[in-house]
C-alpha atoms as a PDB file:
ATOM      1  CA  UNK A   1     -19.362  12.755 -14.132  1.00  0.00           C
ATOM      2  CA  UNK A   2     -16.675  11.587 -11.184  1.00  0.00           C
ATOM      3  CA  UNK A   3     -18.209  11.347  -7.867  1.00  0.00           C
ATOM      4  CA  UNK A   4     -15.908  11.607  -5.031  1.00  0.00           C
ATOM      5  CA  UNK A   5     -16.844  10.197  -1.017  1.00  0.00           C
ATOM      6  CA  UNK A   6     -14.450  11.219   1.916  1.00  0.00           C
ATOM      7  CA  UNK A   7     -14.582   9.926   5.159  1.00  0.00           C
ATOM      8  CA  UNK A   8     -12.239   9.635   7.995  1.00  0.00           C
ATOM      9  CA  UNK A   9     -12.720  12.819   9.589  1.00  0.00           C
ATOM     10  CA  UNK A  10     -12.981  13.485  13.363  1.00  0.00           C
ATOM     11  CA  UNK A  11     -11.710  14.911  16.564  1.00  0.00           C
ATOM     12  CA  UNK A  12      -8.520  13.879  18.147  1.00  0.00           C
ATOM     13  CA  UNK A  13      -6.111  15.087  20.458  1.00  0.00           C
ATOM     14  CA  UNK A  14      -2.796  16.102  19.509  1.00  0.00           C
ATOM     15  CA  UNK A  15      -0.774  13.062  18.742  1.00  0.00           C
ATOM     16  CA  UNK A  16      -3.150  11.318  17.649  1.00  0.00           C
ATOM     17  CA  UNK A  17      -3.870   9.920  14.443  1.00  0.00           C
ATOM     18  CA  UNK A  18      -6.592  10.032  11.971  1.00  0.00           C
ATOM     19  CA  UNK A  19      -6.799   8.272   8.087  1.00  0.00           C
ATOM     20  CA  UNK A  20      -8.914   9.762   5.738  1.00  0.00           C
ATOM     21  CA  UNK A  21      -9.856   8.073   2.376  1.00  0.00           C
ATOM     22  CA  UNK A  22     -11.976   9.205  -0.654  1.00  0.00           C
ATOM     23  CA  UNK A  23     -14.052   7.054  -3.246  1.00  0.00           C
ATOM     24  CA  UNK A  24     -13.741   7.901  -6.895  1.00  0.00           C
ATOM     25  CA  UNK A  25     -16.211   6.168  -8.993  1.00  0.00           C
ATOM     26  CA  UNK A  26     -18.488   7.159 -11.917  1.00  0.00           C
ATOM     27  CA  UNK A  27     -17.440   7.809 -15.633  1.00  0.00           C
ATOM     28  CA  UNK A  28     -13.845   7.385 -15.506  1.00  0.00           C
ATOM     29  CA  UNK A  29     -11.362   6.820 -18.266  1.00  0.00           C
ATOM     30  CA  UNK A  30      -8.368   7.885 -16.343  1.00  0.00           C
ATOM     31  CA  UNK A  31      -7.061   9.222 -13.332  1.00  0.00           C
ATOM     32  CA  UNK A  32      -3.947  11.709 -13.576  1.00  0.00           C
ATOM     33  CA  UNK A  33      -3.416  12.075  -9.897  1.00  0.00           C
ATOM     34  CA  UNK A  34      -5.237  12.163  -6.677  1.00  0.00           C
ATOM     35  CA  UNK A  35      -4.762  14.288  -3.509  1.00  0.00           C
ATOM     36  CA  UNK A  36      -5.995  15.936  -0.320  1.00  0.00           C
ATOM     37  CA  UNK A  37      -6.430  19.996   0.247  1.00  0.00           C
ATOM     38  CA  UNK A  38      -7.375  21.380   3.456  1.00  0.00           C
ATOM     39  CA  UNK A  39      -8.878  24.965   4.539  1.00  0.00           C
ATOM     40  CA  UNK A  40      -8.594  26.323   7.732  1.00  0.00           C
ATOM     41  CA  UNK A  41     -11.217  29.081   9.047  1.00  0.00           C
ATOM     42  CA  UNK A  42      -9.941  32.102   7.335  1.00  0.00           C
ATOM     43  CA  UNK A  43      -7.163  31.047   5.336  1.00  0.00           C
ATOM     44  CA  UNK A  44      -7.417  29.790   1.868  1.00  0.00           C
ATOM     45  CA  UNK A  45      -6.875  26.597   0.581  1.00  0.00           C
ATOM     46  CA  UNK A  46      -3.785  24.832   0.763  1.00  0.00           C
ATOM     47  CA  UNK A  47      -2.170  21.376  -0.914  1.00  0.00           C
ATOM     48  CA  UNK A  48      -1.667  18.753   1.699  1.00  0.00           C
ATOM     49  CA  UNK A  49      -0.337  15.700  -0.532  1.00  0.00           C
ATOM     50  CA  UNK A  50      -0.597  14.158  -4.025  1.00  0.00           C
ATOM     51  CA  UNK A  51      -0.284  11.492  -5.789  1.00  0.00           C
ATOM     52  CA  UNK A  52       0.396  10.767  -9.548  1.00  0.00           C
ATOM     53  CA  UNK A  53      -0.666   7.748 -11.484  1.00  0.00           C
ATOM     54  CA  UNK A  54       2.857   6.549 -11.268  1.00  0.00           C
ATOM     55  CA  UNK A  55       3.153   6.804  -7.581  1.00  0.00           C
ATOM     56  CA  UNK A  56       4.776  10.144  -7.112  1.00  0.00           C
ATOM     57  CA  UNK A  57       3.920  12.429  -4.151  1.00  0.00           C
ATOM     58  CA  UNK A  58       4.400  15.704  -3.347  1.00  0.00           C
ATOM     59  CA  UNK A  59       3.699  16.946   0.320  1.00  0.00           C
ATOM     60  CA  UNK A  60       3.596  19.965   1.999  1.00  0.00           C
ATOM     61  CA  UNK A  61       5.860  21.483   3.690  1.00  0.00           C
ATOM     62  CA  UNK A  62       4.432  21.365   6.954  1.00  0.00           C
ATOM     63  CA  UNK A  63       2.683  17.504   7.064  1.00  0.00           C
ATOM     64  CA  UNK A  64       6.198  15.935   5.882  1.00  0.00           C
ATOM     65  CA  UNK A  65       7.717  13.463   8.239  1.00  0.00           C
ATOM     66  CA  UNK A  66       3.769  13.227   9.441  1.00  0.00           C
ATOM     67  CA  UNK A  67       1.106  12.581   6.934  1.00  0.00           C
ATOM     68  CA  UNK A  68       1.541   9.673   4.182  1.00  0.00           C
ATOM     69  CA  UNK A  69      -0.618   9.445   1.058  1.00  0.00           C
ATOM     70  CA  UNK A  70      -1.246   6.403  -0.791  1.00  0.00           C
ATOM     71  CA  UNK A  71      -3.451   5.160  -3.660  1.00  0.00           C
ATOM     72  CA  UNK A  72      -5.136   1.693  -4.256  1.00  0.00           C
ATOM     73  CA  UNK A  73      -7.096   2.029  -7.538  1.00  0.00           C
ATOM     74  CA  UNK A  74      -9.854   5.011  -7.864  1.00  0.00           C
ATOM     75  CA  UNK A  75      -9.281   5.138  -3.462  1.00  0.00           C
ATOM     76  CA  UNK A  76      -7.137   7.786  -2.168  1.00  0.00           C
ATOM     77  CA  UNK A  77      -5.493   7.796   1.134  1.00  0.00           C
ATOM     78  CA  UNK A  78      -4.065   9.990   3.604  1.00  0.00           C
ATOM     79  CA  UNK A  79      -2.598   8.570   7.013  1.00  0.00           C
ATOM     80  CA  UNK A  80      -2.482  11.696   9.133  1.00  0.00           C
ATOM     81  CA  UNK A  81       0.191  10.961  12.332  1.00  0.00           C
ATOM     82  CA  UNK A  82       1.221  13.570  15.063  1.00  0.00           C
ATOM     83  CA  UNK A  83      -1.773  15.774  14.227  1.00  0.00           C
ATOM     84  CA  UNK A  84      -1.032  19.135  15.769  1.00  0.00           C
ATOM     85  CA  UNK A  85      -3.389  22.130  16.426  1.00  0.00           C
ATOM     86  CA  UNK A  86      -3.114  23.368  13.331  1.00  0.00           C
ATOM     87  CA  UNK A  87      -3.750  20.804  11.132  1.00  0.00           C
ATOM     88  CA  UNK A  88      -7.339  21.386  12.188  1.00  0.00           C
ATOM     89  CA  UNK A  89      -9.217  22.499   8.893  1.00  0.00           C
ATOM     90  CA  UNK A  90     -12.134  21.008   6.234  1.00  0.00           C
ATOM     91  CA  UNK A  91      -9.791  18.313   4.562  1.00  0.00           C
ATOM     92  CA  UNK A  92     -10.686  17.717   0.357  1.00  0.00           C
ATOM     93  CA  UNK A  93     -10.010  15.362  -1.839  1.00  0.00           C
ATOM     94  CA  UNK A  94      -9.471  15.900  -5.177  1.00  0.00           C
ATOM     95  CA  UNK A  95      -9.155  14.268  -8.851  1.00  0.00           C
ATOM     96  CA  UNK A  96      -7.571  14.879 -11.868  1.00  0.00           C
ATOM     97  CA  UNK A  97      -9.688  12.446 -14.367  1.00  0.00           C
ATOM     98  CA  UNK A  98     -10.296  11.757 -17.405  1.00  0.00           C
ATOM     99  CA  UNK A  99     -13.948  10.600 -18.261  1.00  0.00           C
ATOM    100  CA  UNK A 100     -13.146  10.260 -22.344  1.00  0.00           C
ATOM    101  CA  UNK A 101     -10.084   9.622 -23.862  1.00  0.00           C
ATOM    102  CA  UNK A 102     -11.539  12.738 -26.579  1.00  0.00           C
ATOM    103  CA  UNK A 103     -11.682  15.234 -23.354  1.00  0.00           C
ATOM    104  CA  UNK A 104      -9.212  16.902 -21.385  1.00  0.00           C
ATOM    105  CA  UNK A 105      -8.703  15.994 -17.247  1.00  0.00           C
ATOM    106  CA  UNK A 106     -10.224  17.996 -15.228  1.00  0.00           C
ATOM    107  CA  UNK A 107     -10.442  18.605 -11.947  1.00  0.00           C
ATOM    108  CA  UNK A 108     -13.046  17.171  -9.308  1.00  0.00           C
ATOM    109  CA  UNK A 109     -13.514  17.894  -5.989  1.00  0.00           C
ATOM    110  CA  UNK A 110     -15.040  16.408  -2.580  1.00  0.00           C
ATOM    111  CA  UNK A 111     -17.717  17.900  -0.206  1.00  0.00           C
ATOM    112  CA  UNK A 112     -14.531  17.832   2.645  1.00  0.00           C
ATOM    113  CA  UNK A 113     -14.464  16.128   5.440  1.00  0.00           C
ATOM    114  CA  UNK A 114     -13.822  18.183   8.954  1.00  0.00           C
ATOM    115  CA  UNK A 115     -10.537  17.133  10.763  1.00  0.00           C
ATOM    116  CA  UNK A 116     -10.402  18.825  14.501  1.00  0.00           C
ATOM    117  CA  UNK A 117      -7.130  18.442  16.309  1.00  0.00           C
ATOM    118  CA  UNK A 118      -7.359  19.604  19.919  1.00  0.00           C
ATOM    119  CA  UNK A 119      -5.007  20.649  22.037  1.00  0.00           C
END
């Protein structure tokens, strides 16, 4: 089992800046690649950023230029900059792991952790 704890989450006006970071700990063999999902009320869920276990990202569209994600061991990071309106949403991590080296990765996801941006 991978446990995952997010925190970082808050209100903020628009401008502002908020840095969210999730814990992965429990019975890990391996981690593919990390990364942050949001939701906003009635929309689905969307990628935000990734991060493979070599160091690539990927980023959406819409955070580029703004948001940076970054990794330091089983932590997972996302620097959110210039926060806007509507990058107001539940923000969740996620985990690709590996908790044998005989099973496949799979993927595990946070409670989420509620970012408000206010205009």
């Amino acid at each position: 089992q991978v446990q995952l704890v997010e925190s970082g989450g808050g209100s903020v006006q628009a401008g502002g800046s908020l840095r969210l970071s999730c814990g992965a700990s429990g019975s890990i063999y391996s981690i593919n690649s990390m990364g942050w999902y949001r939701q906003a009320p009635g929309k689905q869920r969307e990628l935000v950023a990734t991060i493979t276990s070599d160091g690539s990202t990927n980023y959406a569209d819409s955070v580029k230029g703004r948001f940076t994600i970054s990794r330091a061991k089983n932590t997972v990071y996302l620097q959110m900059n210039s926060l806007k309106p509507e990058d107001t949403a539940i923000y969740y991590c996620n985990v690709v792991a590996q908790t044998s080296p005989l099973w496949s990765a799979k993927d595990c996801w946070g409670k989420g952790t509620v970012v408000t941006v206010s205009s």
